[in-house]
C-alpha atoms as a PDB file:
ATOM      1  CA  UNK A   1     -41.004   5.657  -6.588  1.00  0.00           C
ATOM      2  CA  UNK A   2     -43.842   6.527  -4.200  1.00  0.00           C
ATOM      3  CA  UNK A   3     -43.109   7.981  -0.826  1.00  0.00           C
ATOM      4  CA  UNK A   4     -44.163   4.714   1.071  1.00  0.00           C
ATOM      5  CA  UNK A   5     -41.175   2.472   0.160  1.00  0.00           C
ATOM      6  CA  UNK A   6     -38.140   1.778   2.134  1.00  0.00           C
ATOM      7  CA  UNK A   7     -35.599   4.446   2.612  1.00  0.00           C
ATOM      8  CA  UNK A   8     -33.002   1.422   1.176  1.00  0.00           C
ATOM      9  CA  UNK A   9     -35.390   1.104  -1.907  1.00  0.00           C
ATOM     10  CA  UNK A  10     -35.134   4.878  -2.219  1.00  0.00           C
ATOM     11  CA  UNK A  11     -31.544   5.059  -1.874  1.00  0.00           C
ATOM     12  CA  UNK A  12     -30.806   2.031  -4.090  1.00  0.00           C
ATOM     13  CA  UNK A  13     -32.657   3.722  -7.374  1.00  0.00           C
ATOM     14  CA  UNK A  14     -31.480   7.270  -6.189  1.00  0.00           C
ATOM     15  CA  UNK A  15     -27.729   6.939  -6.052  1.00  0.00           C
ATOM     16  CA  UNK A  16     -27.745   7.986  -2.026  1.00  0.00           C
ATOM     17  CA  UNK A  17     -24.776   7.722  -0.126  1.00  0.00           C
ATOM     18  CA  UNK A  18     -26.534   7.239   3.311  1.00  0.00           C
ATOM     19  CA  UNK A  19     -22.588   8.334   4.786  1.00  0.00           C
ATOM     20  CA  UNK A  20     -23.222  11.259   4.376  1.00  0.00           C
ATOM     21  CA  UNK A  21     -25.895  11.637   6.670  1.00  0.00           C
ATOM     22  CA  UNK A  22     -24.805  12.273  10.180  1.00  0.00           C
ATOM     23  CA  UNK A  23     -25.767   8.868  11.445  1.00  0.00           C
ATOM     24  CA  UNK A  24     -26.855   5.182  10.190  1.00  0.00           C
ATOM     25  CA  UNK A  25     -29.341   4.659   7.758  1.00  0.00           C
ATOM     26  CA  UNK A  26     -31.351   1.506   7.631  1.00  0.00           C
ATOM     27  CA  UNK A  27     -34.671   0.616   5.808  1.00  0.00           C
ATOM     28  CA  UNK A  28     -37.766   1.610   7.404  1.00  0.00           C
ATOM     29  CA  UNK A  29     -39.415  -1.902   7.407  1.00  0.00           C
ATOM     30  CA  UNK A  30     -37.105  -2.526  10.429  1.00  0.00           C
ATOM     31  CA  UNK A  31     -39.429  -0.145  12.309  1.00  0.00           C
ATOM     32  CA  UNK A  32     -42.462  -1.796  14.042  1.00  0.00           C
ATOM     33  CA  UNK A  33     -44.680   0.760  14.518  1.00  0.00           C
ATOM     34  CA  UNK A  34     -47.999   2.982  13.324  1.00  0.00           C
ATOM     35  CA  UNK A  35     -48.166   4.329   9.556  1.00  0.00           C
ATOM     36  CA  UNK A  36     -46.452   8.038  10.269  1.00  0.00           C
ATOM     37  CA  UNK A  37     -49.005  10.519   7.540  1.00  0.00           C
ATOM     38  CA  UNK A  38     -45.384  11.725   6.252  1.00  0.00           C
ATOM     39  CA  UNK A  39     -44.717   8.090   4.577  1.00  0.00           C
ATOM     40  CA  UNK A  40     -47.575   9.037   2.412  1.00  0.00           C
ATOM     41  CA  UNK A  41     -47.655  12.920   1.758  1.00  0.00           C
ATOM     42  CA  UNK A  42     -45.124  15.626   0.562  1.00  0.00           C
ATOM     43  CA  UNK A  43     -44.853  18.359   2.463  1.00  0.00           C
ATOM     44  CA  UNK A  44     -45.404  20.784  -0.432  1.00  0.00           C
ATOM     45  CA  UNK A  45     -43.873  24.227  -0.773  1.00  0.00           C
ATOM     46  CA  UNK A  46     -45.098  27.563  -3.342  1.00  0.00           C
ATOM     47  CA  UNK A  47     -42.913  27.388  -6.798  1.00  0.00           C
ATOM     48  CA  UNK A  48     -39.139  28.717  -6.382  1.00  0.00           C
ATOM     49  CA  UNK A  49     -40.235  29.488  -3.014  1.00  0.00           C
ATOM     50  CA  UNK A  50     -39.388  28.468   0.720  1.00  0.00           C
ATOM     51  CA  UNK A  51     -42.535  29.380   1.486  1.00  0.00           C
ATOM     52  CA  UNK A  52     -44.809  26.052   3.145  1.00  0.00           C
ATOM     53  CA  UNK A  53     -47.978  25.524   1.357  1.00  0.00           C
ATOM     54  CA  UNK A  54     -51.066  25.688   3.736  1.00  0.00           C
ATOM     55  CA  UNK A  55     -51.333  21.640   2.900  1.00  0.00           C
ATOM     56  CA  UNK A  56     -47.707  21.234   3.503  1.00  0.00           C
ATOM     57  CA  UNK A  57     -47.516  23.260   7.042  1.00  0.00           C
ATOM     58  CA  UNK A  58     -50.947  21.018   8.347  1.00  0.00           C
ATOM     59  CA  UNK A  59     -48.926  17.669   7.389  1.00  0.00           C
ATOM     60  CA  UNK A  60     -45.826  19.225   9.005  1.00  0.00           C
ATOM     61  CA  UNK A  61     -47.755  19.911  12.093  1.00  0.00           C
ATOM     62  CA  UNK A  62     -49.274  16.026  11.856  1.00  0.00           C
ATOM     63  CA  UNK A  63     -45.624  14.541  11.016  1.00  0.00           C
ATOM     64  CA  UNK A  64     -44.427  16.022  14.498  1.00  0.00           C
ATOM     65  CA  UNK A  65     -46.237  15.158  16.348  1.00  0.00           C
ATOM     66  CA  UNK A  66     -46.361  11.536  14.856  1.00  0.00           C
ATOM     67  CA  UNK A  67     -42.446  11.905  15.789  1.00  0.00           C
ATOM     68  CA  UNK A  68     -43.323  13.389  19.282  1.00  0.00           C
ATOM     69  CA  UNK A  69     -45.356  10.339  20.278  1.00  0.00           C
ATOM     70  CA  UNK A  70     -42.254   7.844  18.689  1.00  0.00           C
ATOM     71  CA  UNK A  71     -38.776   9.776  19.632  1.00  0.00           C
ATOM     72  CA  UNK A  72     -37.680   6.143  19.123  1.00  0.00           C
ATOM     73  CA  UNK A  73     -37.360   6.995  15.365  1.00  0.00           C
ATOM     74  CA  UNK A  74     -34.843   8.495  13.200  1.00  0.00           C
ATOM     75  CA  UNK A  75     -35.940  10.822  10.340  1.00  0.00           C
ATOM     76  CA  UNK A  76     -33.620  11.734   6.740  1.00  0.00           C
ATOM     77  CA  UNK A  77     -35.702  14.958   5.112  1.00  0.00           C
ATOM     78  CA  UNK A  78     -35.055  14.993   1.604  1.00  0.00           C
ATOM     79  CA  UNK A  79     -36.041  18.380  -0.311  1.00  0.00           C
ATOM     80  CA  UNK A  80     -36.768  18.334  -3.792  1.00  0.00           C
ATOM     81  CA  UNK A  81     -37.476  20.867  -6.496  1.00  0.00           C
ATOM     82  CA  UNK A  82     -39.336  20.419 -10.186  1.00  0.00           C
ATOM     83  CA  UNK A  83     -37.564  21.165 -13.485  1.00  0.00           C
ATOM     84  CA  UNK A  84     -37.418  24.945 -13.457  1.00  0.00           C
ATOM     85  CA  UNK A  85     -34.032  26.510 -13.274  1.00  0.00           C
ATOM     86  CA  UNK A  86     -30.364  25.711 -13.596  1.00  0.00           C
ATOM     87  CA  UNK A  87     -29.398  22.700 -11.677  1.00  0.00           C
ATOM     88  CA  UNK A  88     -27.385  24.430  -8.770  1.00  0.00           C
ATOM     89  CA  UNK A  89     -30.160  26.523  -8.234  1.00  0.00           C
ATOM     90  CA  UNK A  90     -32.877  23.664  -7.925  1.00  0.00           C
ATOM     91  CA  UNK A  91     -30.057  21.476  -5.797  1.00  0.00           C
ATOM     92  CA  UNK A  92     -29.963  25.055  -3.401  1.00  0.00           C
ATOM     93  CA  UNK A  93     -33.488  25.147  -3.151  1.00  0.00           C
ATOM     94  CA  UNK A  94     -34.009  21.125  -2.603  1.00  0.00           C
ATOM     95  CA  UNK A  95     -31.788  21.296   0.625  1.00  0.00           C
ATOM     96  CA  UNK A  96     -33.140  25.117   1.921  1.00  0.00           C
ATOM     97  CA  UNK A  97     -36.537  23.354   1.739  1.00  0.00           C
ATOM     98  CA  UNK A  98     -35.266  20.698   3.888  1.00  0.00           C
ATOM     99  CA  UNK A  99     -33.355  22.857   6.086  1.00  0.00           C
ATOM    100  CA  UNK A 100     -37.144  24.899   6.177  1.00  0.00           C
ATOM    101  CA  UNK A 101     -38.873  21.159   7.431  1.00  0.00           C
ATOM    102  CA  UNK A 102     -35.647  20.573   9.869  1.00  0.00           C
ATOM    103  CA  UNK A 103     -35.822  24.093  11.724  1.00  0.00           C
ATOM    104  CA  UNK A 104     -40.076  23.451  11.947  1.00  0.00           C
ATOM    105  CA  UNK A 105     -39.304  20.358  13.585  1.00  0.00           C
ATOM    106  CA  UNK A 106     -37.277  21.711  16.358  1.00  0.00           C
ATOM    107  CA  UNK A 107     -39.354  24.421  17.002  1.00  0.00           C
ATOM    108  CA  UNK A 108     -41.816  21.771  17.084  1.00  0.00           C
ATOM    109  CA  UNK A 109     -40.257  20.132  20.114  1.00  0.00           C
ATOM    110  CA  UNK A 110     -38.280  17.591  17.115  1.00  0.00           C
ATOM    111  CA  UNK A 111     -34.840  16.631  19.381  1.00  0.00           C
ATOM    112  CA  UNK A 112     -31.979  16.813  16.835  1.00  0.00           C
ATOM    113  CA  UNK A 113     -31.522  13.531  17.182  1.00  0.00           C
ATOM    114  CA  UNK A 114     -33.974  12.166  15.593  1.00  0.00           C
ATOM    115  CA  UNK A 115     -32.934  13.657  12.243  1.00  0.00           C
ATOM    116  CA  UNK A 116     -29.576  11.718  10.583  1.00  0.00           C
ATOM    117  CA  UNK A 117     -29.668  14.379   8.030  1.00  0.00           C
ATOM    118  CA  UNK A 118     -31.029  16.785   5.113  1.00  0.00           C
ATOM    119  CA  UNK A 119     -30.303  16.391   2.017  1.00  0.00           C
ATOM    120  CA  UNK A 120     -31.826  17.655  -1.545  1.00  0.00           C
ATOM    121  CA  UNK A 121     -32.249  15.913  -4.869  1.00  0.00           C
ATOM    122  CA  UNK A 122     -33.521  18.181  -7.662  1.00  0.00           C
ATOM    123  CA  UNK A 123     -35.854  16.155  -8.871  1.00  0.00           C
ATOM    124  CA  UNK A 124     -37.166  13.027  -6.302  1.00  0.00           C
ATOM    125  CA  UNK A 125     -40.287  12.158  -7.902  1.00  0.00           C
ATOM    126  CA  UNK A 126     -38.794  10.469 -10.949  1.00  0.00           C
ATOM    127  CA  UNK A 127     -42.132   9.942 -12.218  1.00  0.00           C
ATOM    128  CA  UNK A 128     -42.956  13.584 -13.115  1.00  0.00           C
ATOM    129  CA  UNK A 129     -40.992  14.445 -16.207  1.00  0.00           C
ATOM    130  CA  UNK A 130     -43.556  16.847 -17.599  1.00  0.00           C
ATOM    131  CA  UNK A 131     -44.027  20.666 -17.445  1.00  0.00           C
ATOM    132  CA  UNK A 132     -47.768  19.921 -16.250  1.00  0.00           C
ATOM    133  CA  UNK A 133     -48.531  22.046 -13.377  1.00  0.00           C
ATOM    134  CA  UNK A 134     -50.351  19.793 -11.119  1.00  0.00           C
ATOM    135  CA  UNK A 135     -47.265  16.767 -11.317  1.00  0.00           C
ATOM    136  CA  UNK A 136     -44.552  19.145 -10.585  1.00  0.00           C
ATOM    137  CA  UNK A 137     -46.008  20.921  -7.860  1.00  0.00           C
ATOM    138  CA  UNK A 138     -45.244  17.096  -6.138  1.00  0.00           C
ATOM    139  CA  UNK A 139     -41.794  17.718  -7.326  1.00  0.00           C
ATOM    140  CA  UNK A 140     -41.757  21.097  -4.865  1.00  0.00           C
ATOM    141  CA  UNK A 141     -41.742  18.978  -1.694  1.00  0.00           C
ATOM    142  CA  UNK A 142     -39.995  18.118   1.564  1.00  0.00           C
ATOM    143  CA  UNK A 143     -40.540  13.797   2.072  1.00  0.00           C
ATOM    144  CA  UNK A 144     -39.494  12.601   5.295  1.00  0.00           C
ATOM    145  CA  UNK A 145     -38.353   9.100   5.387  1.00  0.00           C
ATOM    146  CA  UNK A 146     -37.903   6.571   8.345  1.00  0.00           C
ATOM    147  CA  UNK A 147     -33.871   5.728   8.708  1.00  0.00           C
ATOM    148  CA  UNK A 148     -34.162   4.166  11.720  1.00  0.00           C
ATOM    149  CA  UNK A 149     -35.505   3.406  15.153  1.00  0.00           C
ATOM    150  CA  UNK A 150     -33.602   2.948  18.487  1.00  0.00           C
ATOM    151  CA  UNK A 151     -34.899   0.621  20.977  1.00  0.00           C
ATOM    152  CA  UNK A 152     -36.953   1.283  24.540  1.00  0.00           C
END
């Protein structure tokens, strides 16, 4: 699935329980409004590592302040991880990487409220099953997706 598609489109193939999320979760073609960069880019981290990549922290920095200019819009981060490791470890890592884009966010003048949750999957990017270096490193990423927006 490629980061573009509906949160609901994610969800549906992904086994999501949008409940879980502290608020509503809709799909994002319900939201009339400019192409945010993060619909299109992982924010990539290092390998095992919380650490931002220099790509990832300049698309972090461009996704808020796409959210600063539309506080109308509700955010789920979603960390994932690539194949290395045992599964609780690469779960662990998938939701301290989104905990990593959630903290940037507020200290990035993100209100809490525009984030209905974090979550991490340890592997989002179903379409990377190999141990080649360059497709998992999209595997080591934080995609923010549009749950919602609230109106004027």
């Amino acid at each position: 699935m490629v980061p573009s598609e509906s949160l609901f489109s994610q969800q549906e193939a992904s086994g999501l329980n949008p409940s879980k999320a502290s608020g509503t979760v809709s799909p994002a073609a319900s939201v009339a409004i400019s192409d945010p960069p993060f619909l299109r880019h992982p924010i990539q981290f290092g390998p095992n590592s919380l650490e931002l990549t220099a790509a990832g922290r300049n698309m972090l920095k461009r996704a808020a302040a796409w959210l600063r200019q539309h506080r109308e819009v509700r955010i789920l981060i979603v960390g994932s991880c690539d194949s290395g490791g045992s599964e609780t470890c690469r779960h662990a890592l998938a939701e301290a990487r989104g905990a990593v884009v959630r903290k940037f966010l507020g200290s990035s003048g993100i209100s809490s409220d525009q984030i209905v949750g974090v979550k991490g999957w340890d592997n989002l990017d179903q379409s990377c099953q190999t141990s080649d270096i360059e497709c998992q490193q999209f595997n080591r990423s934080v995609r923010i997706f549009m749950a919602s927006s609230v109106g004027p």
